[in-house]
PDB file of N, CA and C in Angstrom:
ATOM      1  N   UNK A   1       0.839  -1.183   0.000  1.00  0.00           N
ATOM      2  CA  UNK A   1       0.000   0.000   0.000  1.00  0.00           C
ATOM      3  C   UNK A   1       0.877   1.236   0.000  1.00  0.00           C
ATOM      4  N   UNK A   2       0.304   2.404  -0.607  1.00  0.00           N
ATOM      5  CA  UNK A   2       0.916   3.425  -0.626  1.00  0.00           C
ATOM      6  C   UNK A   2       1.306   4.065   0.398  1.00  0.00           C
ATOM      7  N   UNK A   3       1.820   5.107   0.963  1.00  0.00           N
ATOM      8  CA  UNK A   3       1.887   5.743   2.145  1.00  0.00           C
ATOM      9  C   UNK A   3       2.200   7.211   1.606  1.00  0.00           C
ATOM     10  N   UNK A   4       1.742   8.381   2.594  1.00  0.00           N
ATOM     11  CA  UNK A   4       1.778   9.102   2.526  1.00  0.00           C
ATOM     12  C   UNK A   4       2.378   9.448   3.922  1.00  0.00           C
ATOM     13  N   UNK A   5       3.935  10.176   4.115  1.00  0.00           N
ATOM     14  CA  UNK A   5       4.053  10.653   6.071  1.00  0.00           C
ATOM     15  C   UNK A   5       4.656  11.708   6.130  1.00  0.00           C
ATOM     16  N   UNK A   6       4.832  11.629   7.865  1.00  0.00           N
ATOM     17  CA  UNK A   6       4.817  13.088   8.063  1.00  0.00           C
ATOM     18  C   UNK A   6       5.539  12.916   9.234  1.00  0.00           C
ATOM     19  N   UNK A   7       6.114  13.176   9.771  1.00  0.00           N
ATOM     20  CA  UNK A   7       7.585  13.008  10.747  1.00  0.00           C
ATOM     21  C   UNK A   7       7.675  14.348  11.410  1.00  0.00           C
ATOM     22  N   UNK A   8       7.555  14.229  12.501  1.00  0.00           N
ATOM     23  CA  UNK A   8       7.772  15.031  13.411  1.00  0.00           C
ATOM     24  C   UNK A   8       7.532  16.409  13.762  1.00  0.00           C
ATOM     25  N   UNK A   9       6.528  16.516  13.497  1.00  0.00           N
ATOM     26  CA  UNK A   9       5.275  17.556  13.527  1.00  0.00           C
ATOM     27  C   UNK A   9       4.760  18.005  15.002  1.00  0.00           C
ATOM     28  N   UNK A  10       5.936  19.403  15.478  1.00  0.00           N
ATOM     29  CA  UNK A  10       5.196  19.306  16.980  1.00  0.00           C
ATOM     30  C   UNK A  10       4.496  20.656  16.736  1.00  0.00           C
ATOM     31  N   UNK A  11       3.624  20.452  17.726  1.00  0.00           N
ATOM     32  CA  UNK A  11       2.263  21.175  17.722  1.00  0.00           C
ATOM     33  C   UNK A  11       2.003  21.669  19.705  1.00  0.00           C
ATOM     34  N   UNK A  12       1.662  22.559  19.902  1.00  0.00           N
ATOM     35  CA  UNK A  12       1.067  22.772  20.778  1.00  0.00           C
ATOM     36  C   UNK A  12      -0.403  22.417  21.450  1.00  0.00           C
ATOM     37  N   UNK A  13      -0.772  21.871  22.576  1.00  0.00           N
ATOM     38  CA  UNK A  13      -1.945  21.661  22.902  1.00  0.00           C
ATOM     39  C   UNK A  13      -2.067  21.691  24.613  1.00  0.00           C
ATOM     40  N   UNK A  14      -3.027  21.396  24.950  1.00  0.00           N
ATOM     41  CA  UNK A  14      -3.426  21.896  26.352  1.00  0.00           C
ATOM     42  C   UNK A  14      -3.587  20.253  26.816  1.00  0.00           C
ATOM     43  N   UNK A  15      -2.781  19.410  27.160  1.00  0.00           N
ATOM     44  CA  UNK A  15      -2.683  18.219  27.509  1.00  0.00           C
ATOM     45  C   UNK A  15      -2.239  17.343  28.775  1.00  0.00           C
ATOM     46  N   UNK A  16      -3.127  16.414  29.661  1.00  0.00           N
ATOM     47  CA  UNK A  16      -2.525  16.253  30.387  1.00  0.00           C
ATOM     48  C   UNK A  16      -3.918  16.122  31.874  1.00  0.00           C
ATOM     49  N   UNK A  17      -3.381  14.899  32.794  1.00  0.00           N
ATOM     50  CA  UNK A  17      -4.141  14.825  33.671  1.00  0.00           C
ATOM     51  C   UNK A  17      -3.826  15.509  35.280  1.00  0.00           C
ATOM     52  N   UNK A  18      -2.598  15.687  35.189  1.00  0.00           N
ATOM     53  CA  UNK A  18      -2.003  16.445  36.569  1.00  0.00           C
ATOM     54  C   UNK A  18      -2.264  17.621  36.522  1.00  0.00           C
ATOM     55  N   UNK A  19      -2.208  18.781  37.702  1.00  0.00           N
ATOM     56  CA  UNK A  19      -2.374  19.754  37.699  1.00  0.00           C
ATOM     57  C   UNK A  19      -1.767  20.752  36.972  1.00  0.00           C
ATOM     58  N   UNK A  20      -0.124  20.589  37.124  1.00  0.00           N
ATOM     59  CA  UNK A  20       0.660  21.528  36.393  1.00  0.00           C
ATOM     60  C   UNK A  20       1.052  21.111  35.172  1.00  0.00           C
ATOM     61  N   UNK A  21       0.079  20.276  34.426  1.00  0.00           N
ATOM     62  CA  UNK A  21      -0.187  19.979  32.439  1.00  0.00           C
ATOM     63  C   UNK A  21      -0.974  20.784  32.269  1.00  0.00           C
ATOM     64  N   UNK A  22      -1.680  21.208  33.269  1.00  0.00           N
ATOM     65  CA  UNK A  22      -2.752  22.045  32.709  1.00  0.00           C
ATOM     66  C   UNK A  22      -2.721  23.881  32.366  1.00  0.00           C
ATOM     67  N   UNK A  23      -1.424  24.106  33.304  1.00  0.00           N
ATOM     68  CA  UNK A  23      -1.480  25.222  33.409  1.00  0.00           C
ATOM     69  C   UNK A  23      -1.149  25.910  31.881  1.00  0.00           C
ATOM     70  N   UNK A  24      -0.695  25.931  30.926  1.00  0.00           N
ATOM     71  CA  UNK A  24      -0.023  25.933  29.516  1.00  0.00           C
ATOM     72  C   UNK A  24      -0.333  25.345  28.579  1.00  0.00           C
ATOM     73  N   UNK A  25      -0.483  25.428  27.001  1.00  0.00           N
ATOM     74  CA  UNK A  25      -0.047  24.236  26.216  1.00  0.00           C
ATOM     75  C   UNK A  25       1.176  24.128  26.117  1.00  0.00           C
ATOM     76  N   UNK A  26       1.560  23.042  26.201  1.00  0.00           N
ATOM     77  CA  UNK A  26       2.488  22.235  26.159  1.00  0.00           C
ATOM     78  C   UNK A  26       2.772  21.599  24.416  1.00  0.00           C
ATOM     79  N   UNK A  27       3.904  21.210  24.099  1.00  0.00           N
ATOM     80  CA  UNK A  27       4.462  20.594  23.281  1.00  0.00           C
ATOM     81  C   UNK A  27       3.901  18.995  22.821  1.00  0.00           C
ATOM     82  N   UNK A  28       3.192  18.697  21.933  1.00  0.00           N
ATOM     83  CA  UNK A  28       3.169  17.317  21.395  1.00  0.00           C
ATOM     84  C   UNK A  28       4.047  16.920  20.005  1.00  0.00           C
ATOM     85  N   UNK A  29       4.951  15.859  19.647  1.00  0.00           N
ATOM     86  CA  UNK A  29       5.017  15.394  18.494  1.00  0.00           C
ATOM     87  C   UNK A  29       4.499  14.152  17.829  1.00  0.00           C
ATOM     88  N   UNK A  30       4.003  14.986  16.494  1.00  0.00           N
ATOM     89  CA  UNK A  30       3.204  13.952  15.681  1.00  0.00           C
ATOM     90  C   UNK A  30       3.848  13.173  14.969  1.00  0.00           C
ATOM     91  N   UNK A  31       4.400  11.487  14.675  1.00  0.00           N
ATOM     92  CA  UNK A  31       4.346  11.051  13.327  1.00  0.00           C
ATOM     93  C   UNK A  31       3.112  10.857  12.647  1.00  0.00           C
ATOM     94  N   UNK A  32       3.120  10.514  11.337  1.00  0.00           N
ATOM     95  CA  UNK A  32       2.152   9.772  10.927  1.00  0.00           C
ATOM     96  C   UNK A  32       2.411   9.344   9.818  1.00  0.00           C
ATOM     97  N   UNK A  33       1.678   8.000   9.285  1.00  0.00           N
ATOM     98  CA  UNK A  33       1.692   7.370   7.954  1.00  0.00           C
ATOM     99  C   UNK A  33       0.129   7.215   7.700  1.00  0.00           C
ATOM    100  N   UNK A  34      -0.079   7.639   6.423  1.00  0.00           N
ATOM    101  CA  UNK A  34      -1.901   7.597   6.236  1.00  0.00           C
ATOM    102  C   UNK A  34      -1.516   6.825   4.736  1.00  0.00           C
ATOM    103  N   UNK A  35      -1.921   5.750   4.758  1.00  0.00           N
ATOM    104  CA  UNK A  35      -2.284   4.796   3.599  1.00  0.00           C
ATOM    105  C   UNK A  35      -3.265   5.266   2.541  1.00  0.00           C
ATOM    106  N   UNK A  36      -2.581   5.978   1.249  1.00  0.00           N
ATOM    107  CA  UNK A  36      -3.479   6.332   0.060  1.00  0.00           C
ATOM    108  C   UNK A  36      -2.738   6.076  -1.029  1.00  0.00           C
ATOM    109  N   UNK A  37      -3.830   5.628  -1.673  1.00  0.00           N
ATOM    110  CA  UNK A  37      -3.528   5.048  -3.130  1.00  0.00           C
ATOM    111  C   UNK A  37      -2.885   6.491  -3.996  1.00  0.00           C
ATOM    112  N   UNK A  38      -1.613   6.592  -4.438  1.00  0.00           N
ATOM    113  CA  UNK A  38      -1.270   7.412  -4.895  1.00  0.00           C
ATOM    114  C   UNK A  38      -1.006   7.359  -6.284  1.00  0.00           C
ATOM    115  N   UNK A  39      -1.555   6.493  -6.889  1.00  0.00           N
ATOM    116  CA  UNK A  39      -1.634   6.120  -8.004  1.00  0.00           C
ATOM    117  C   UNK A  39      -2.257   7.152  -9.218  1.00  0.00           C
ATOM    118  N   UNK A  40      -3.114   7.460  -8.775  1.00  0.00           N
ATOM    119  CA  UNK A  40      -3.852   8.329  -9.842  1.00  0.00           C
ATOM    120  C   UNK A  40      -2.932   9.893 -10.017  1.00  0.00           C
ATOM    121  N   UNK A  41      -2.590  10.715  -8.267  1.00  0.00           N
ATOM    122  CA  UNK A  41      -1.603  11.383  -8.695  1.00  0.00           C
ATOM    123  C   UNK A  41      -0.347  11.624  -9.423  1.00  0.00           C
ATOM    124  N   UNK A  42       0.415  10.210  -8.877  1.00  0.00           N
ATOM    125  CA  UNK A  42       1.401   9.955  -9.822  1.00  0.00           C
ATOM    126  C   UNK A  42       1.274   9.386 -11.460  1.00  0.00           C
ATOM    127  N   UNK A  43       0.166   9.461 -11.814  1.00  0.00           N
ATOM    128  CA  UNK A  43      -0.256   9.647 -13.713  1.00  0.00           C
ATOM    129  C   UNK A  43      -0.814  10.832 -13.384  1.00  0.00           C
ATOM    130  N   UNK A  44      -0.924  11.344 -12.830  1.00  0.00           N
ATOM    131  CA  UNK A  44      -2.084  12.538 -13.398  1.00  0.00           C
ATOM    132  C   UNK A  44      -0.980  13.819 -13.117  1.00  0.00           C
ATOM    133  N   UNK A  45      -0.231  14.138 -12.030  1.00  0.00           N
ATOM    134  CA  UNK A  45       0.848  15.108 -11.466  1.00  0.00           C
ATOM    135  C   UNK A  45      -0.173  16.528 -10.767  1.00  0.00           C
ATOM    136  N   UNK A  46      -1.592  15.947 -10.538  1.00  0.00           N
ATOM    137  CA  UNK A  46      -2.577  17.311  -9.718  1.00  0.00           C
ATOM    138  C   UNK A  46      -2.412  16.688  -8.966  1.00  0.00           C
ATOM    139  N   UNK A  47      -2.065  17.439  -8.171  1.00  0.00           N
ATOM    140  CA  UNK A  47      -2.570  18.049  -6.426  1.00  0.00           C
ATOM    141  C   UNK A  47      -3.805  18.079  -5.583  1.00  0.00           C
ATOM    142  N   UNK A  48      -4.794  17.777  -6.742  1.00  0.00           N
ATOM    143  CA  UNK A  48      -6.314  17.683  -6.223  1.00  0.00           C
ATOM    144  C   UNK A  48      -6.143  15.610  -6.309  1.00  0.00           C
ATOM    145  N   UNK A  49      -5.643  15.151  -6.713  1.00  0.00           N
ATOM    146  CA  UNK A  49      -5.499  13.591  -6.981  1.00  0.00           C
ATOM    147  C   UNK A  49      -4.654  12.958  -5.587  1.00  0.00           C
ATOM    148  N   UNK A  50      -4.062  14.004  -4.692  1.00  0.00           N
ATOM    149  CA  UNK A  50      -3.443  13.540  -4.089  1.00  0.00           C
ATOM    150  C   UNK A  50      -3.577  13.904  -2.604  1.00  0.00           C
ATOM    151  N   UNK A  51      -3.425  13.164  -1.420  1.00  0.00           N
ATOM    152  CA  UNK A  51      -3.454  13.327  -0.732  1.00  0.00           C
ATOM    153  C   UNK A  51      -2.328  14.615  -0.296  1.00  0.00           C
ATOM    154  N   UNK A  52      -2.628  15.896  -0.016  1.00  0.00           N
ATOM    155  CA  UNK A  52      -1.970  17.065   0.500  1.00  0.00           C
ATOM    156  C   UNK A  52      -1.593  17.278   1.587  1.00  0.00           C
ATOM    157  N   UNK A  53      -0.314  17.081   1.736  1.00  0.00           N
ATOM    158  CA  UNK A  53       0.293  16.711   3.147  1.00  0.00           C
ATOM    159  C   UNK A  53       0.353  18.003   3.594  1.00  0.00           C
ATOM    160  N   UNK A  54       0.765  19.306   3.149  1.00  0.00           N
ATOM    161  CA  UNK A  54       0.834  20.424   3.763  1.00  0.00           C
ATOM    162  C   UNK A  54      -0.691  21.041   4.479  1.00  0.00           C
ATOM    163  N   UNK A  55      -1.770  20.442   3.182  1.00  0.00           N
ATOM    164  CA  UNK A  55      -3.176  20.257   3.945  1.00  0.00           C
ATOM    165  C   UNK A  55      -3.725  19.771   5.267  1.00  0.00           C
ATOM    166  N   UNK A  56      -2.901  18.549   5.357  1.00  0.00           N
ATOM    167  CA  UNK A  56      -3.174  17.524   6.397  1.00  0.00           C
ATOM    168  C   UNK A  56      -2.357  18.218   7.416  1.00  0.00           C
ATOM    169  N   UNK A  57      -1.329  19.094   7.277  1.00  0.00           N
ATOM    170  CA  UNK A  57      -0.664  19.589   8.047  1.00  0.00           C
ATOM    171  C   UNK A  57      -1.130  20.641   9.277  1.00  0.00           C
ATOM    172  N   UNK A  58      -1.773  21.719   8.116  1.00  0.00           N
ATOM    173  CA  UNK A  58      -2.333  22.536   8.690  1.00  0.00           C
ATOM    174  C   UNK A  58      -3.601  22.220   9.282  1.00  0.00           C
ATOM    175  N   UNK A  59      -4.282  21.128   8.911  1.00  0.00           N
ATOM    176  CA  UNK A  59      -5.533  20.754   9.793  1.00  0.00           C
ATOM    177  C   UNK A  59      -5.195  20.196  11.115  1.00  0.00           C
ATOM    178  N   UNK A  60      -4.110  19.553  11.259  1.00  0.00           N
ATOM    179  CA  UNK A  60      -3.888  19.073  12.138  1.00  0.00           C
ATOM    180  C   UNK A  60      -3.169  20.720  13.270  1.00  0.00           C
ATOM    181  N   UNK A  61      -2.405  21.139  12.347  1.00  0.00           N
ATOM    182  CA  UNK A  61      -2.199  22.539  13.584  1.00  0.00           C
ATOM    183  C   UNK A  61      -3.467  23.279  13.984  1.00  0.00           C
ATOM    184  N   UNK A  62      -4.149  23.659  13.095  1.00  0.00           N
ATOM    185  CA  UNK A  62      -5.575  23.832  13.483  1.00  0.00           C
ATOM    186  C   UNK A  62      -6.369  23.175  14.757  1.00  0.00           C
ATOM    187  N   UNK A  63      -6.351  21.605  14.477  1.00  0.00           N
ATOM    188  CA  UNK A  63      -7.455  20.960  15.453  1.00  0.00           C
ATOM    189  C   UNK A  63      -6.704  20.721  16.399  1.00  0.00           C
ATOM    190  N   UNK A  64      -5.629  20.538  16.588  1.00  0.00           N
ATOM    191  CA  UNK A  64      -4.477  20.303  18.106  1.00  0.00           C
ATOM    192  C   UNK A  64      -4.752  21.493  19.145  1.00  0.00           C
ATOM    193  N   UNK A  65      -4.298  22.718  18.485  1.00  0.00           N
ATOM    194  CA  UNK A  65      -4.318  23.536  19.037  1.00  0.00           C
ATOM    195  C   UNK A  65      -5.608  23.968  19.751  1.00  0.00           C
ATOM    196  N   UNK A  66      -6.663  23.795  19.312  1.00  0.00           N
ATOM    197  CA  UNK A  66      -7.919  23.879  19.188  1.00  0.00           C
ATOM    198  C   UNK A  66      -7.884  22.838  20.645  1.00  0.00           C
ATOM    199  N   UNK A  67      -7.839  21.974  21.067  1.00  0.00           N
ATOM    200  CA  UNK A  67      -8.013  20.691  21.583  1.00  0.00           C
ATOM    201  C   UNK A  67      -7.665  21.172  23.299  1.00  0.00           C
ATOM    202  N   UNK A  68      -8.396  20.105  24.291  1.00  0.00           N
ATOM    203  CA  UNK A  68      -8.289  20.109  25.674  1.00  0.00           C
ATOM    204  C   UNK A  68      -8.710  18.966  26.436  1.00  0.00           C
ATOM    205  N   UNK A  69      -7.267  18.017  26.007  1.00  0.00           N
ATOM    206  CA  UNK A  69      -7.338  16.975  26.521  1.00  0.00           C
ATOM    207  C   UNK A  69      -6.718  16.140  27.430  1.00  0.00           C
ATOM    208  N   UNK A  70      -7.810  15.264  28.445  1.00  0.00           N
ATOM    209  CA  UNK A  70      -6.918  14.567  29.591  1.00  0.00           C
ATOM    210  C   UNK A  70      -5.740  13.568  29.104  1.00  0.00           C
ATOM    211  N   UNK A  71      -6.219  12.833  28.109  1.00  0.00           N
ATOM    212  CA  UNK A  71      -4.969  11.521  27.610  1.00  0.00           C
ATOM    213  C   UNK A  71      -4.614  11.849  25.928  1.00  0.00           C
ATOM    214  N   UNK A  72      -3.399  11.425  26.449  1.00  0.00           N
ATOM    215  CA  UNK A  72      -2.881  11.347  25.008  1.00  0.00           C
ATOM    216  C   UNK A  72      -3.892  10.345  23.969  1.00  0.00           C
ATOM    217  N   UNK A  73      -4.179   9.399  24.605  1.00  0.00           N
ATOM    218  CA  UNK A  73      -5.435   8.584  23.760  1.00  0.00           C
ATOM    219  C   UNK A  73      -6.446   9.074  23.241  1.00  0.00           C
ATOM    220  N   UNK A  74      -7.010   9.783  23.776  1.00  0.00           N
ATOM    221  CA  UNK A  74      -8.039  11.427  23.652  1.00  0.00           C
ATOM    222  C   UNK A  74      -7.610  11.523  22.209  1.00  0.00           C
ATOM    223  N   UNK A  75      -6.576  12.578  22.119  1.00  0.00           N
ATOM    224  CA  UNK A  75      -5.972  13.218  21.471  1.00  0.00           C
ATOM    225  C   UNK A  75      -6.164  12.430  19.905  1.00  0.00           C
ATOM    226  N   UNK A  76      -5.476  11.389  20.275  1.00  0.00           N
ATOM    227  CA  UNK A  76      -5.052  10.382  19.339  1.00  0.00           C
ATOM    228  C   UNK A  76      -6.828  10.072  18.283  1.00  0.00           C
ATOM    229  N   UNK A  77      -7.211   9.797  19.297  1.00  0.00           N
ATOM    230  CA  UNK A  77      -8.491   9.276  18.503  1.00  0.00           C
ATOM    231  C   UNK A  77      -8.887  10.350  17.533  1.00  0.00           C
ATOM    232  N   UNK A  78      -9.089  11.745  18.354  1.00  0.00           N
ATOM    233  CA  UNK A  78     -10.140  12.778  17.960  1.00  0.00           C
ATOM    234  C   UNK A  78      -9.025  12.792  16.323  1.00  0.00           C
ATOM    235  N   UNK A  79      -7.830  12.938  16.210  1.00  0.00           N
ATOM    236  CA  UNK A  79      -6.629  13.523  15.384  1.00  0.00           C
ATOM    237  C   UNK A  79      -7.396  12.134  14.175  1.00  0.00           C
ATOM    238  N   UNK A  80      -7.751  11.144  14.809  1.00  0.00           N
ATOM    239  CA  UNK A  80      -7.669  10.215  13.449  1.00  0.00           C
ATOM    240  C   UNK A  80      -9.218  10.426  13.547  1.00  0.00           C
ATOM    241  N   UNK A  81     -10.013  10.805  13.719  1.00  0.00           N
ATOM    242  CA  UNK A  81     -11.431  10.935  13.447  1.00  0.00           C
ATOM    243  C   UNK A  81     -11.120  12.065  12.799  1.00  0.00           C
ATOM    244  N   UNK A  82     -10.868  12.977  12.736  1.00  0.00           N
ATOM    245  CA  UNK A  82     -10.875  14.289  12.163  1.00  0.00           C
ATOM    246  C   UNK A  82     -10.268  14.014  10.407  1.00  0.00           C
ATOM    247  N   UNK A  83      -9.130  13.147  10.823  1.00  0.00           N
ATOM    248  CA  UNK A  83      -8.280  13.552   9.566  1.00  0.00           C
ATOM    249  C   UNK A  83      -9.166  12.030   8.322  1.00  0.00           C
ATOM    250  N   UNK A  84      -9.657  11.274   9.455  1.00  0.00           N
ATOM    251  CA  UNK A  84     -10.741   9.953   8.471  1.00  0.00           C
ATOM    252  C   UNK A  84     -11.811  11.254   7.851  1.00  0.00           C
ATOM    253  N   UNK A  85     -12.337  12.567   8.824  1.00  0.00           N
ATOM    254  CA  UNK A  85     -13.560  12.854   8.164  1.00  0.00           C
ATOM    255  C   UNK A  85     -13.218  13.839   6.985  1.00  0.00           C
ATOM    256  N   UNK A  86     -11.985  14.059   7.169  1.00  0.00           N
ATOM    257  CA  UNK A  86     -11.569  16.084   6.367  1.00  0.00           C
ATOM    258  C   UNK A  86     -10.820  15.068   5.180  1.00  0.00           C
ATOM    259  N   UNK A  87     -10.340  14.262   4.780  1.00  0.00           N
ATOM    260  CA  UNK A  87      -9.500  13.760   3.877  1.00  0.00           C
ATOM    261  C   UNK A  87      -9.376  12.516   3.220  1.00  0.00           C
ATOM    262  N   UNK A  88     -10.643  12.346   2.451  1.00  0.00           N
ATOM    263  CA  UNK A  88     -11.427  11.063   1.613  1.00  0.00           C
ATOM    264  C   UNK A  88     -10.561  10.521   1.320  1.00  0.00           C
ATOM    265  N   UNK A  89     -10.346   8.731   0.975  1.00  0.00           N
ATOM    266  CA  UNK A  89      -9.210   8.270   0.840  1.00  0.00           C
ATOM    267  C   UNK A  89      -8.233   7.648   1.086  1.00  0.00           C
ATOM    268  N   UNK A  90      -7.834   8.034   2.773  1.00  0.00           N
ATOM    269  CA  UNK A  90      -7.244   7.649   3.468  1.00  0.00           C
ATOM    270  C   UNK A  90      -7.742   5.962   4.116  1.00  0.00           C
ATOM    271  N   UNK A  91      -7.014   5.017   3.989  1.00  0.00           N
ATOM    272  CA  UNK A  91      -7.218   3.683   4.245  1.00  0.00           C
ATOM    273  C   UNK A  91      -6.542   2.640   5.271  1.00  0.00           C
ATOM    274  N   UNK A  92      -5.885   4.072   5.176  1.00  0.00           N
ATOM    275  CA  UNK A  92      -5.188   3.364   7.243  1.00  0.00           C
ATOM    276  C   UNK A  92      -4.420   4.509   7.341  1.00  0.00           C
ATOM    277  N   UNK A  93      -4.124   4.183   9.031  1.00  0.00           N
ATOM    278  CA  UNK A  93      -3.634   5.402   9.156  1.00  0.00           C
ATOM    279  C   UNK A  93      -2.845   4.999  10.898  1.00  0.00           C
ATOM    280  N   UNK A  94      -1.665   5.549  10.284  1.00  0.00           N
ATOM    281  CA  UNK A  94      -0.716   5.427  12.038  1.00  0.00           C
ATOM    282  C   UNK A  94      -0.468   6.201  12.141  1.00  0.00           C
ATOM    283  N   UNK A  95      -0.260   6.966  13.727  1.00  0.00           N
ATOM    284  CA  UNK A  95      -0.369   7.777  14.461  1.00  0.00           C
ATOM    285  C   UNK A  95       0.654   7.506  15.699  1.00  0.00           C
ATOM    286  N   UNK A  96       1.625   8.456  15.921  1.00  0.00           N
ATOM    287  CA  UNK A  96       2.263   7.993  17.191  1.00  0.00           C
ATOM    288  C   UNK A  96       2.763   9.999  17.591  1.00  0.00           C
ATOM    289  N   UNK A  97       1.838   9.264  18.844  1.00  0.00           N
ATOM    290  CA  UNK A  97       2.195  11.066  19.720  1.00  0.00           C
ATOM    291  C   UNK A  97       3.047  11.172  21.095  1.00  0.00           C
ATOM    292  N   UNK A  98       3.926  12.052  20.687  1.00  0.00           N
ATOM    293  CA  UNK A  98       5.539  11.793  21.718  1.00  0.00           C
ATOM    294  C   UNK A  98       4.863  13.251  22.271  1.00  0.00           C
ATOM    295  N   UNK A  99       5.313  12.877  23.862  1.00  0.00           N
ATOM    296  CA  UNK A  99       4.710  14.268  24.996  1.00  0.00           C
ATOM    297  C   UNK A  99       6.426  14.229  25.546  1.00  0.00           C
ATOM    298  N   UNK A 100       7.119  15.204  25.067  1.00  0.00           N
ATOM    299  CA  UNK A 100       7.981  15.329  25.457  1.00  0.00           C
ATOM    300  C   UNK A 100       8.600  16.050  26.887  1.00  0.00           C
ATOM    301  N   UNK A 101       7.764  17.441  27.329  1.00  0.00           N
ATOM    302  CA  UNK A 101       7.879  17.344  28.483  1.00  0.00           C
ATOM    303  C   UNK A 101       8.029  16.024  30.062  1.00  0.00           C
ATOM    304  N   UNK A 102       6.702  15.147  29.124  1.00  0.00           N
ATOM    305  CA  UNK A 102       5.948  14.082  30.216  1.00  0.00           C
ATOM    306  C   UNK A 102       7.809  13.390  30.208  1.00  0.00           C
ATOM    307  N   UNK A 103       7.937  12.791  29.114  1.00  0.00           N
ATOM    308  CA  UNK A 103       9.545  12.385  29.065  1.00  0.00           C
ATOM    309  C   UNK A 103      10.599  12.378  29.468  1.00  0.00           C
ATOM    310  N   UNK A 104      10.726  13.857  29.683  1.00  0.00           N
ATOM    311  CA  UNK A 104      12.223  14.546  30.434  1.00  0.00           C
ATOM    312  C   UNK A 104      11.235  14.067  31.891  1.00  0.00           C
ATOM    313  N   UNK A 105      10.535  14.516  32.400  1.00  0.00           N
ATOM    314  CA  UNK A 105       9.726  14.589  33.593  1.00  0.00           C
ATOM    315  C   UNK A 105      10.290  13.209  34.642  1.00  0.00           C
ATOM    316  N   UNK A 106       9.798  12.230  33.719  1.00  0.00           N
ATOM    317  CA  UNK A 106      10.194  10.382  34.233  1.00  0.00           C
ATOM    318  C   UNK A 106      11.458  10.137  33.596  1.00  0.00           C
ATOM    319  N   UNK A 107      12.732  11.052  33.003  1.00  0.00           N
ATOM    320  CA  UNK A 107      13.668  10.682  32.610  1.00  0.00           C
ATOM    321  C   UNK A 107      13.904   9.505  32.057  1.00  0.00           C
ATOM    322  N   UNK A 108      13.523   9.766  30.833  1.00  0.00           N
ATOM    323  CA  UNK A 108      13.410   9.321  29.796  1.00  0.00           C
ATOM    324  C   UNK A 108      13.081   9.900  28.190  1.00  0.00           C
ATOM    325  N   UNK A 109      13.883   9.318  26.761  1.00  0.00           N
ATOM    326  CA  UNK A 109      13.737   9.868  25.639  1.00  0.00           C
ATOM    327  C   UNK A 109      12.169  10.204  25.153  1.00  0.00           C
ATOM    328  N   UNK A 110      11.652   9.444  25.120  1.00  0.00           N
ATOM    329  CA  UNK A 110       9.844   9.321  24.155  1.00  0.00           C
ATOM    330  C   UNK A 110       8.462   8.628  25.623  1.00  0.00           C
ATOM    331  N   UNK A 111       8.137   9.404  25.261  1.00  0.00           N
ATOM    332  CA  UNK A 111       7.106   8.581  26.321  1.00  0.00           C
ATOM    333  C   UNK A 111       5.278   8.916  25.282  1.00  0.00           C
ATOM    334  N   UNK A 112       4.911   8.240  25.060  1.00  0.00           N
ATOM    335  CA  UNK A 112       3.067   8.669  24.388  1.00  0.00           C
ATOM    336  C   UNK A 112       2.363   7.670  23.845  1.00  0.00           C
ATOM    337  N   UNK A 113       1.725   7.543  22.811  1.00  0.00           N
ATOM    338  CA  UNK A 113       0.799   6.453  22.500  1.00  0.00           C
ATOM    339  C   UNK A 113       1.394   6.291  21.037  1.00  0.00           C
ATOM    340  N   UNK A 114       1.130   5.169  20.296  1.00  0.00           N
ATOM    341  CA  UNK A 114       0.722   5.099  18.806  1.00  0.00           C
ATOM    342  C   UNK A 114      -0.854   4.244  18.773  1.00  0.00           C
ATOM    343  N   UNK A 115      -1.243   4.580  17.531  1.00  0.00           N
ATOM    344  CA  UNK A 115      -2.509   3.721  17.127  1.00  0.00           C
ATOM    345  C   UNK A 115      -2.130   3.686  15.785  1.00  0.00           C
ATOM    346  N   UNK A 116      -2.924   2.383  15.547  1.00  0.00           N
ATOM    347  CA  UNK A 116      -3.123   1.820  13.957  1.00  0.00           C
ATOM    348  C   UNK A 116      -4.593   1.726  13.720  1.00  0.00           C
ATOM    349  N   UNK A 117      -5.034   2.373  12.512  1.00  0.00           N
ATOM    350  CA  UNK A 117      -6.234   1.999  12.325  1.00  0.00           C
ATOM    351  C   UNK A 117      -6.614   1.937  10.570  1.00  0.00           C
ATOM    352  N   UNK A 118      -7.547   0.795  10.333  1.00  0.00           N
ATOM    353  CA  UNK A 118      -7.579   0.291   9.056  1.00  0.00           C
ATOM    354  C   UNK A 118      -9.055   0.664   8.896  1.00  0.00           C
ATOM    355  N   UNK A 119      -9.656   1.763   7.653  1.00  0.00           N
ATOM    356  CA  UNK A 119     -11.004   1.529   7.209  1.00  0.00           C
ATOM    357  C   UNK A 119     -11.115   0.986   6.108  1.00  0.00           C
ATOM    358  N   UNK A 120     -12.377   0.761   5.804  1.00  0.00           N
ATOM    359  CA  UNK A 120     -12.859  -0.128   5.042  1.00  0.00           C
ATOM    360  C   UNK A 120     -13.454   0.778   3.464  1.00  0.00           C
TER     361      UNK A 120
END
């Protein structure tokens, strides 16, 4: 399957179940791989044929920022509900969100979730 990604995309959001996550947004980083047939773009060379990563980009700075959530799982879901509803096409899609503060915090490099999810 095709892939379309996006590597390390940090974004600001208001995240977090302790008291002092809450006070700020804080720092999240996004990967992602979204499974689209890229076939038709690559014969055709439009931009409307293809999944638009700078698109997907900015929706995602958009709805993050936008966002006020207790778990990174939260997060995770709403990010792949949003980007299943704004961007026809898409046929799977991985997701892995690094909370880097939370990280340094428990000393340690990466600490957050990934999800995989396959539609039909």
């Amino acid at each position: 399957m095709d892939t379309v990604f996006i590597e390390g995309l940090t974004l600001a959001t208001r995240i977090g179940i302790y008291a002092g996550e809450r006070d700020a947004p804080q720092p999240v980083t996004l990967d992602l791989r979204l499974g689209f047939d890229n076939a038709a773009a690559g014969a055709s060379g439009r931009i409307e044929d293809a999944l638009d990563y700078a698109a997907v980009v900015a929706a995602l700075r958009t709805f993050v920022a936008a966002r006020d959530c207790g778990l990174l799982e939260q997060l995770a879901e709403a990010c792949c509900d949003m980007l299943r509803a704004r961007f026809h096409g898409i046929h799977s899609l991985d997701l892995r969100i690094d909370k880097p503060h939370a990280a340094r915090a428990l000393g340690c490099t990466h600490v957050g979730v990934a999800i995989h999810r396959e539609f039909p």
